[in-house]
N, C-alpha and C. Protein backbone atom coordinates (compact mmCIF):
# COMPACT_ATOMS: atom_id res chain seq x y z
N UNK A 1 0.85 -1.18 0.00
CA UNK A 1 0.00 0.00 0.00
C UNK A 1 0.89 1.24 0.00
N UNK A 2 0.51 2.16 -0.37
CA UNK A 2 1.10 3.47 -0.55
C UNK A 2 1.37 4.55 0.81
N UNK A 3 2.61 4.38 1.03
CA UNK A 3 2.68 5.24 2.34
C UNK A 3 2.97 6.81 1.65
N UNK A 4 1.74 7.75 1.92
CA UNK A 4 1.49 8.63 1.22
C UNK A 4 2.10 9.65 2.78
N UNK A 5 3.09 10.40 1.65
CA UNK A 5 3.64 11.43 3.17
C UNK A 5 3.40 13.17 2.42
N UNK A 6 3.17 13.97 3.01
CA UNK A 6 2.84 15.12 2.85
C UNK A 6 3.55 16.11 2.57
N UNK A 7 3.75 17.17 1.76
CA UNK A 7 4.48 18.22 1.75
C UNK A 7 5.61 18.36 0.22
N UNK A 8 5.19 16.79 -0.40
CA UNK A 8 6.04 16.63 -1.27
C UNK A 8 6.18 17.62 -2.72
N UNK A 9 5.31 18.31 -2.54
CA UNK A 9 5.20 19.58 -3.79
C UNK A 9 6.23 20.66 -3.63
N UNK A 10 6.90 20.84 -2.05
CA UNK A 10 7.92 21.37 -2.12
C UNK A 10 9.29 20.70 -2.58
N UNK A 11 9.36 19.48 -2.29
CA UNK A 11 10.86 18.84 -2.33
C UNK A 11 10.99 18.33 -3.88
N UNK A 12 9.94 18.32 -4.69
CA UNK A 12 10.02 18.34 -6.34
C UNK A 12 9.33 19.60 -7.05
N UNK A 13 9.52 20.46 -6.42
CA UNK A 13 8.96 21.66 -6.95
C UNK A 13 9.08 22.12 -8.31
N UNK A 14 8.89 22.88 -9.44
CA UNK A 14 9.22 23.23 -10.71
C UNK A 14 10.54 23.30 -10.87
N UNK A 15 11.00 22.72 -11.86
CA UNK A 15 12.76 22.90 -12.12
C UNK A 15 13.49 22.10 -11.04
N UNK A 16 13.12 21.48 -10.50
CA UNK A 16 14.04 20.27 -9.67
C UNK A 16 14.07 18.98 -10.48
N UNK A 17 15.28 18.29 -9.89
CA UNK A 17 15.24 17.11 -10.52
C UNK A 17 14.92 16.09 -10.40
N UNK A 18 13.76 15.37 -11.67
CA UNK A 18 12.72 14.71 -11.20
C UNK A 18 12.71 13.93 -12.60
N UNK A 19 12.41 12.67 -12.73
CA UNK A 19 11.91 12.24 -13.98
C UNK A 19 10.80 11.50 -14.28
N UNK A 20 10.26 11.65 -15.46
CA UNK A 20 9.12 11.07 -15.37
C UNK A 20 9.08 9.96 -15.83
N UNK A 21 8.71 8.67 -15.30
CA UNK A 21 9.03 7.58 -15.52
C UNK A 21 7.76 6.63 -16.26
N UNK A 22 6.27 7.47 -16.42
CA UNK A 22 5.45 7.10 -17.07
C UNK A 22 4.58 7.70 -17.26
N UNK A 23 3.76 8.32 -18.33
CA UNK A 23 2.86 8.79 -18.72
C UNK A 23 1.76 8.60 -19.49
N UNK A 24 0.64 8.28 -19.23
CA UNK A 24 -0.56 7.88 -19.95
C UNK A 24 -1.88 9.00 -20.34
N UNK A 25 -2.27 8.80 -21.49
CA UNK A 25 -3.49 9.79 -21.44
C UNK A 25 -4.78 9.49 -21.02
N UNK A 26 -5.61 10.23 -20.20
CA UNK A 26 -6.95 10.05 -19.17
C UNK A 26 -7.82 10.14 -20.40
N UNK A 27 -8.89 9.50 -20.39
CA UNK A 27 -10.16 8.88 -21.07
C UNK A 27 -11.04 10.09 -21.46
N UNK A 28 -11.32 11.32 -20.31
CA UNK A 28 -11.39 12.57 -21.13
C UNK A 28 -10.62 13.67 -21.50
N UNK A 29 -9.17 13.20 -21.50
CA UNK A 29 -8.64 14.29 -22.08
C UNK A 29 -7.53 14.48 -20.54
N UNK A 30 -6.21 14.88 -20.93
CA UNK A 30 -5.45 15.08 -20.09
C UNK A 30 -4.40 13.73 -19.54
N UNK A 31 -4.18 13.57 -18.50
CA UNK A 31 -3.11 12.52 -19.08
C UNK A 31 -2.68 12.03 -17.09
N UNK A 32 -1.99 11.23 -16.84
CA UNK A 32 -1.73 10.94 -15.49
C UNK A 32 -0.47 10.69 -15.86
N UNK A 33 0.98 10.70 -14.65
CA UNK A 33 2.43 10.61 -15.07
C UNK A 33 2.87 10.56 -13.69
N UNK A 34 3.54 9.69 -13.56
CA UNK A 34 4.51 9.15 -12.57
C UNK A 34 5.87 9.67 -12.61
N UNK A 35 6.66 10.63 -11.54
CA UNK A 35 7.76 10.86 -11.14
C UNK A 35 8.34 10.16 -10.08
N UNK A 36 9.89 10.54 -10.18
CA UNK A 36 10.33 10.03 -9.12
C UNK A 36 12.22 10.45 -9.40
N UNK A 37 12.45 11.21 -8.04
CA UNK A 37 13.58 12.09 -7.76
C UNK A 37 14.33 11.26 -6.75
N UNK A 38 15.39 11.43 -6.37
CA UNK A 38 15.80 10.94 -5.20
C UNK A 38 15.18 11.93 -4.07
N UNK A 39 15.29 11.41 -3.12
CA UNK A 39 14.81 12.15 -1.78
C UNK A 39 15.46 13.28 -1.75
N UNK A 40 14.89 14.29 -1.50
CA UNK A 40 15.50 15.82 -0.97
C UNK A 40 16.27 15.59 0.53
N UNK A 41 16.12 14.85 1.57
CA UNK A 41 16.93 14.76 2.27
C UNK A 41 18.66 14.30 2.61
N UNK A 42 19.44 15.09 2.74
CA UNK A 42 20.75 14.35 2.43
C UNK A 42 20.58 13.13 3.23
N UNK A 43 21.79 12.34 2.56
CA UNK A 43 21.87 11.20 3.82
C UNK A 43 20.92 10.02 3.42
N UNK A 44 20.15 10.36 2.56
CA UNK A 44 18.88 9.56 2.15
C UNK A 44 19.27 8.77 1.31
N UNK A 45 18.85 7.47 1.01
CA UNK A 45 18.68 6.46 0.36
C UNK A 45 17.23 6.26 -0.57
N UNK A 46 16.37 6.96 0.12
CA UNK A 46 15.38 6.97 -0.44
C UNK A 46 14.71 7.51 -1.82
N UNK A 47 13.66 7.66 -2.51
CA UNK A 47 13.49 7.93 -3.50
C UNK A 47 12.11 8.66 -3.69
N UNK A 48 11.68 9.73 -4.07
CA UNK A 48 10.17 10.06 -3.99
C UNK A 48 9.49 9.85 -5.56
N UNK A 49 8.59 9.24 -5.01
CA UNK A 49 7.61 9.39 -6.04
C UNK A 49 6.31 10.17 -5.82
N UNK A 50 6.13 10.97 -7.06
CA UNK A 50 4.56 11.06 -6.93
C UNK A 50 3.62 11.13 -8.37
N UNK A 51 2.55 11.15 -8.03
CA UNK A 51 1.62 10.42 -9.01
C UNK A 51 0.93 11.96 -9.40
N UNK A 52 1.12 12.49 -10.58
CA UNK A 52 0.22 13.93 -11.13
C UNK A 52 -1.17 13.14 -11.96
N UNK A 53 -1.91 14.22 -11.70
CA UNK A 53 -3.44 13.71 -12.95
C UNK A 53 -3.35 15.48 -13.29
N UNK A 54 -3.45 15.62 -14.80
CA UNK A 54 -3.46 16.52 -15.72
C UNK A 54 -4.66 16.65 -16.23
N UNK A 55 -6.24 17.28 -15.83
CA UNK A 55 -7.22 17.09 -16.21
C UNK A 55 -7.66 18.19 -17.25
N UNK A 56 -6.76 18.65 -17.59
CA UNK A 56 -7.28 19.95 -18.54
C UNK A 56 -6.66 19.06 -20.15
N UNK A 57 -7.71 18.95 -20.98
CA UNK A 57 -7.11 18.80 -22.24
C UNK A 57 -6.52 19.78 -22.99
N UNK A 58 -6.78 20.47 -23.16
CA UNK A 58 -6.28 21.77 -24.24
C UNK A 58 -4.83 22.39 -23.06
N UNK A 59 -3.79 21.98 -24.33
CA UNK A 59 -2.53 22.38 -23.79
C UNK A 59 -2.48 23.92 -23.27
N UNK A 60 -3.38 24.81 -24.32
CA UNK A 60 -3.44 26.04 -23.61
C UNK A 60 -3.49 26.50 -22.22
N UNK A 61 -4.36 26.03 -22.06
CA UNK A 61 -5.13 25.71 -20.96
C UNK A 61 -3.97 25.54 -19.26
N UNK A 62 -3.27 24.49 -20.26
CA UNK A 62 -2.39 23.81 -18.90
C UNK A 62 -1.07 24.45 -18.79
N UNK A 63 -0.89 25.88 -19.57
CA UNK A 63 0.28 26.63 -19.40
C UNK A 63 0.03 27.59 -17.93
N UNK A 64 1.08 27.29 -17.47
CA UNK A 64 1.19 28.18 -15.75
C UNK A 64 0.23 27.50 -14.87
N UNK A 65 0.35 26.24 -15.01
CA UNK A 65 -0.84 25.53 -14.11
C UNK A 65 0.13 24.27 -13.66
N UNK A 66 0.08 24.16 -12.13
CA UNK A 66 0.25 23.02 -12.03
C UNK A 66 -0.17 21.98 -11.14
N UNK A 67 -0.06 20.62 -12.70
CA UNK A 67 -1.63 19.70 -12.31
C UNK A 67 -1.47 19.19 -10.29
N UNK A 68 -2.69 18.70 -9.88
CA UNK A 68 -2.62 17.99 -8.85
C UNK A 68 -1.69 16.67 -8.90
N UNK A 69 -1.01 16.70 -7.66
CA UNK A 69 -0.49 15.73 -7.28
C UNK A 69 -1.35 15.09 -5.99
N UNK A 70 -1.56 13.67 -6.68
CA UNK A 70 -2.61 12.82 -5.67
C UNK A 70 -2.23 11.70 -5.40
N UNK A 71 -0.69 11.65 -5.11
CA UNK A 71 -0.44 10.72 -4.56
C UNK A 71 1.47 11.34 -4.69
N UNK A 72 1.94 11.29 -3.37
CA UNK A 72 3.76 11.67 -2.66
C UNK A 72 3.92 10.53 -2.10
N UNK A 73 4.80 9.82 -2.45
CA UNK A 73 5.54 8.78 -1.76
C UNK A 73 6.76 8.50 -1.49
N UNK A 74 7.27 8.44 -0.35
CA UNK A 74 8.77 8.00 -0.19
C UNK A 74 8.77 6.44 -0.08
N UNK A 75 10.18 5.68 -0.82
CA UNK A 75 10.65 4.27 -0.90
C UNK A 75 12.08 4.05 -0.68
N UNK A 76 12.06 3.16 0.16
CA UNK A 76 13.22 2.57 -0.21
C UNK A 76 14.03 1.80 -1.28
N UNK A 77 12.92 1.32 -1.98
CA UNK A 77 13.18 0.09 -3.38
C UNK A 77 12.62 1.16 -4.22
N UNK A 78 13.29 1.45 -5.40
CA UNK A 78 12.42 2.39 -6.53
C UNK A 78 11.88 1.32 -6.87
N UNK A 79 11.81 0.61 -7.19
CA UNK A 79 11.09 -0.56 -8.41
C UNK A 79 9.74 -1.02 -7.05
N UNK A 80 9.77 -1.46 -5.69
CA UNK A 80 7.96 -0.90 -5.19
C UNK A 80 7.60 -0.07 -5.42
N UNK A 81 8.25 1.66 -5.23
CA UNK A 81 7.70 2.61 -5.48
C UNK A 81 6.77 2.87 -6.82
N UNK A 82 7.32 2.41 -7.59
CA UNK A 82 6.90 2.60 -8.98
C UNK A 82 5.75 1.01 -9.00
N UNK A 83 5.96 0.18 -8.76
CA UNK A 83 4.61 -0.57 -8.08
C UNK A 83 3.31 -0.73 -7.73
N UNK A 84 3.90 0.78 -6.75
CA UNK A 84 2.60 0.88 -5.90
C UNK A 84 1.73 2.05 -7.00
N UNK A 85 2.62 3.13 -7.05
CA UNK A 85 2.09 4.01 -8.05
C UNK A 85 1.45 3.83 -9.18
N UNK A 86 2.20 2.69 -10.20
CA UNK A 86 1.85 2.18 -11.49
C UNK A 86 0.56 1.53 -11.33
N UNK A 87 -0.04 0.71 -10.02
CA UNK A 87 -1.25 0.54 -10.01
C UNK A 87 -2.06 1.59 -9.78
N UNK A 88 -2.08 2.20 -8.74
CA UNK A 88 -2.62 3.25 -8.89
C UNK A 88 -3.23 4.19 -10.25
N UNK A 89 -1.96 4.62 -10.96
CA UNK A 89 -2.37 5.25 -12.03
C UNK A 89 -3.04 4.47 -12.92
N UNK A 90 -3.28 3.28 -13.10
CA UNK A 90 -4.09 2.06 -13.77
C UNK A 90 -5.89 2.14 -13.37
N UNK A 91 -5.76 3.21 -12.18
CA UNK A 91 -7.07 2.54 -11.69
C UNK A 91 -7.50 3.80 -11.64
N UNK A 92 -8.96 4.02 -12.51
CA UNK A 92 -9.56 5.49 -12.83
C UNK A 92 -10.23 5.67 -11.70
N UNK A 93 -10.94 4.80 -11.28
CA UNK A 93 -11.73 5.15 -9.97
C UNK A 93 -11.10 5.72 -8.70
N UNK A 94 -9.95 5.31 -8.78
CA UNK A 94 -8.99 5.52 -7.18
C UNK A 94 -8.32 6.90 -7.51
N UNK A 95 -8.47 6.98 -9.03
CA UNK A 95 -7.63 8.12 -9.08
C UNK A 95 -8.87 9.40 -9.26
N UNK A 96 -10.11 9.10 -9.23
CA UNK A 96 -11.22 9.87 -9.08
C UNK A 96 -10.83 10.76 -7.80
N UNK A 97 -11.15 9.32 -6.88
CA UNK A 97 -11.39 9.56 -5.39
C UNK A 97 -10.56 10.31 -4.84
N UNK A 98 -9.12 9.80 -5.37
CA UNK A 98 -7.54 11.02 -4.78
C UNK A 98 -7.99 12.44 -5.58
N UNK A 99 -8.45 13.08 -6.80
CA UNK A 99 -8.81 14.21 -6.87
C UNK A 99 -9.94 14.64 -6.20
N UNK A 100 -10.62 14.40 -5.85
CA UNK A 100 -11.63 14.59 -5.50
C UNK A 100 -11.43 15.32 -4.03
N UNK A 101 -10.56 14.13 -3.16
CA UNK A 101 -10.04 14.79 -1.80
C UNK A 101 -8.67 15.95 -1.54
N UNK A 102 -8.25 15.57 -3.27
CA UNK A 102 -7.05 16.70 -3.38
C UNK A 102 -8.31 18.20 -3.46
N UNK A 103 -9.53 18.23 -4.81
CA UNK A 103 -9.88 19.70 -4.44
C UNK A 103 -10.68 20.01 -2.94
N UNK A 104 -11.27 18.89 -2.19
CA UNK A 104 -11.77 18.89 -0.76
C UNK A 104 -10.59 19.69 0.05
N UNK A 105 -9.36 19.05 -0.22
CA UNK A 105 -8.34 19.66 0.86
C UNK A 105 -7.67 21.36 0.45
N UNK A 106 -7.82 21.65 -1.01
CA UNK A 106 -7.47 22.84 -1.46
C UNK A 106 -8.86 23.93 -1.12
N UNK A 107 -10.11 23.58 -1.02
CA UNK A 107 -11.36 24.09 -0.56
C UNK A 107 -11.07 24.56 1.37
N UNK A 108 -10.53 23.58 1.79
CA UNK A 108 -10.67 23.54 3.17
C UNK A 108 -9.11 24.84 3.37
N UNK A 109 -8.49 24.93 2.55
CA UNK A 109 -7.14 25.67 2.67
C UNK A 109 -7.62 27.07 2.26
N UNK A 110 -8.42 27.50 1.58
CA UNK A 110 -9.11 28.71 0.95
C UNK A 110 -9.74 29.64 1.75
């Protein structure tokens, strides 16, 4: 299961180094993509991943925007990390439910 830890939009922020290790396009338009950086902590062994959903189709659209991340994970093994994630992004429903509580939690921050 996905040990989902918080705050990770700072430690891969724009222009850090991060790669994307898979990208698929969403059923109406827009696309879901899997990263994964080494850990921002020195000393670390670890690896972060996180899971973006891109729901805007029109590229216009998605300039100066950036998509939700609904799912931050730290691993020790990249190859679980990418595991746990890769199912995830497989599964439209779960990835409903993680946006859904991503705009709940950006509502409750407002």
């Amino acid at each position: 299961m996905l040990d989902q830890r918080q705050g990770g939009e700072a430690a891969m922020s724009e222009g850090s180094a991060h790669d994307a290790r898979y990208h698929r396009p969403m059923p109406g338009g827009g696309y879901v993509e899997i990263e994964v950086a080494p850990s921002a902590e020195r000393e670390s062994s670890q690896s972060r991943g996180r899971l973006i959903v891109e729901r805007r189709s029109d590229h216009e659209r998605r300039m100066g925007h950036q998509p939700p991340v609904v799912a931050d994970v730290l691993h020790e093994d990249r190859d679980a990390l990418m595991a746990d994630l890769f199912e995830l992004a497989h599964d439209n429903a779960a990835l409903a439910r993680r946006l859904l509580e991503w705009q709940s939690a950006r509502a409750r921050a407002d």
